[in-house]
C-alpha atoms as a PDB file:
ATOM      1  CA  UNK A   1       0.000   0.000   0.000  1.00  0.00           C
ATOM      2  CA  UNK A   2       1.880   3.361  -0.801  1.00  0.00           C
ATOM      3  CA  UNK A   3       1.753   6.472   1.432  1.00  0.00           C
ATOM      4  CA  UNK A   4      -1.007   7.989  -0.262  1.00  0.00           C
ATOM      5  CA  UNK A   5      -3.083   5.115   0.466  1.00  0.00           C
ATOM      6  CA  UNK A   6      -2.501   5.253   3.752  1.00  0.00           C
ATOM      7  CA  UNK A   7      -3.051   8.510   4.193  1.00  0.00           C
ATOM      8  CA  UNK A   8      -6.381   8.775   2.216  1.00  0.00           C
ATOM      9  CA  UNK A   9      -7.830   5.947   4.278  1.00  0.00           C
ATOM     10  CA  UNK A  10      -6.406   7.593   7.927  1.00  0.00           C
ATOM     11  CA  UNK A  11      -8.183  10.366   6.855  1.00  0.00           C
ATOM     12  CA  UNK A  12     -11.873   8.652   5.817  1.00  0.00           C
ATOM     13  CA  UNK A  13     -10.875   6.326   9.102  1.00  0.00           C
ATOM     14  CA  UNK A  14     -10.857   9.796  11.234  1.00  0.00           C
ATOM     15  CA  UNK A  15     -13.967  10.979   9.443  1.00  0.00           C
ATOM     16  CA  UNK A  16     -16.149   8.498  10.418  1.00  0.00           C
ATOM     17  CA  UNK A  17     -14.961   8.638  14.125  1.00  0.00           C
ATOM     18  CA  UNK A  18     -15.790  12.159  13.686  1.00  0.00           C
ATOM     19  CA  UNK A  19     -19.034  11.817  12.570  1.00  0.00           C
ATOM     20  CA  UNK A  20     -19.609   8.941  15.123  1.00  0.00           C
ATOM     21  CA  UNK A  21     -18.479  11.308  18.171  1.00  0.00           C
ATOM     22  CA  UNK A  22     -21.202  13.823  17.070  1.00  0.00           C
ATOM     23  CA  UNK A  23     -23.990  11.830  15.916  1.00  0.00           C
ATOM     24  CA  UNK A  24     -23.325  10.600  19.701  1.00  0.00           C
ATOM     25  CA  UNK A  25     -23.503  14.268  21.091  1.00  0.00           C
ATOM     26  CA  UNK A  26     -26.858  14.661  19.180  1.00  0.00           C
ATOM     27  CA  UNK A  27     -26.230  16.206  15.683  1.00  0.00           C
ATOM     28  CA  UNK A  28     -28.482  15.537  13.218  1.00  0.00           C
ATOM     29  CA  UNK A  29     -26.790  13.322  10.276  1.00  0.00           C
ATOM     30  CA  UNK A  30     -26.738  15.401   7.689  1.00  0.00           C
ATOM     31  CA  UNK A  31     -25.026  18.283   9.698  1.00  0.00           C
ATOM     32  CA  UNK A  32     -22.469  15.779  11.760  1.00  0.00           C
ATOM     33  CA  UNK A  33     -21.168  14.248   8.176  1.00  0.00           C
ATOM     34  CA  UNK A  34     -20.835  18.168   7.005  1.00  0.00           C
ATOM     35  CA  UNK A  35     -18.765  19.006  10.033  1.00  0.00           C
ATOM     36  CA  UNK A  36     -16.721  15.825  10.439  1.00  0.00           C
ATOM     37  CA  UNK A  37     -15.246  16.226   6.675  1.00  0.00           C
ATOM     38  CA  UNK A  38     -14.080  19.386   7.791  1.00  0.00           C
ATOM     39  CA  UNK A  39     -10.874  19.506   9.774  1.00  0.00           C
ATOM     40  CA  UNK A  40     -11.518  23.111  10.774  1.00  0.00           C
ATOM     41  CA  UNK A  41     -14.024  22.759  13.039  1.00  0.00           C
ATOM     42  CA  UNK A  42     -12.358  21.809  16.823  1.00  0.00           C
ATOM     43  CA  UNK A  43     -14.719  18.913  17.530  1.00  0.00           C
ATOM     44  CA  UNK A  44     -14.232  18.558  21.392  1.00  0.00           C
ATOM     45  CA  UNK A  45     -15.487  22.662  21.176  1.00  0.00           C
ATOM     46  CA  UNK A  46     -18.689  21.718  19.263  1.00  0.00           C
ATOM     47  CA  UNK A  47     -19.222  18.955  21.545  1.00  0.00           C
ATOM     48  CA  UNK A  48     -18.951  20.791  25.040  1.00  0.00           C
ATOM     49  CA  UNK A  49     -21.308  23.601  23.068  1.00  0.00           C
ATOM     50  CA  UNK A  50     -23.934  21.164  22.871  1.00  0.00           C
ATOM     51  CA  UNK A  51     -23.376  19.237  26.117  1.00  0.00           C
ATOM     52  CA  UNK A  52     -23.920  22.341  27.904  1.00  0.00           C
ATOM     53  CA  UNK A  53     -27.748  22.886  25.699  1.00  0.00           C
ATOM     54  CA  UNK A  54     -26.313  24.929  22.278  1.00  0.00           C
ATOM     55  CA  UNK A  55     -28.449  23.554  19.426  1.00  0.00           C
ATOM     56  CA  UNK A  56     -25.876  22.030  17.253  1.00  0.00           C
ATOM     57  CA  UNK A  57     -26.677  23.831  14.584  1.00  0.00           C
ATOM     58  CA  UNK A  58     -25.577  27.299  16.485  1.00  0.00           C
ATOM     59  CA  UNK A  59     -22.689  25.508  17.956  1.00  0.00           C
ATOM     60  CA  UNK A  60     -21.101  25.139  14.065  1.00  0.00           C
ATOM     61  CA  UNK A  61     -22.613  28.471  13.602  1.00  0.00           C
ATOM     62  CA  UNK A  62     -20.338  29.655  16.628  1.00  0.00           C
ATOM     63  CA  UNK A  63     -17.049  27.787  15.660  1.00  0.00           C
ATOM     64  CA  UNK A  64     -17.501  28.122  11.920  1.00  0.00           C
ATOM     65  CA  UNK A  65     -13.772  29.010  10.724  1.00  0.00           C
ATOM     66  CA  UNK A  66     -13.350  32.146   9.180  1.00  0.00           C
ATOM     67  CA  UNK A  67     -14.035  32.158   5.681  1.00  0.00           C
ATOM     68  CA  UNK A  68     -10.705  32.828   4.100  1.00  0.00           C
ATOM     69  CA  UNK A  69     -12.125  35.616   1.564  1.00  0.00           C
ATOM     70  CA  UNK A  70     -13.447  37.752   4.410  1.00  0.00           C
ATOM     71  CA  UNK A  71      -9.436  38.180   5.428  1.00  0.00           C
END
């Protein structure tokens, strides 16, 4: 298997344990896939939003990374 093998399944490997951890905290599917593909969003953040009663929804809303254009 060469290094870019690897790499591309580490990456869909921490994706779905991403996805897992928030479908687990109570996002809805569509939204936890959305956020676990993206590396920019600090999951353990998201998840303490919502463990402490932020809709998930306003918790990506809240941690949403700047969008590089508005720099």
């Amino acid at each position: 298997m060469s290094s870019e093998t690897r790499s591309a399944v580490a990456r869909t490997e921490i994706t779905r344990w991403r996805r897992k951890q928030l479908l687990d905290s109570g996002f809805p599917r569509a939204l936890a896939a959305r956020v676990a593909a993206d590396a920019r969003f600090d999951l353990h953040e998201l998840i303490q939003l919502v463990e402490r009663g932020c809709r998930p929804d306003l918790a990506v809303r809240i941690l949403a990374p700047l969008d590089e254009s508005a720099r």
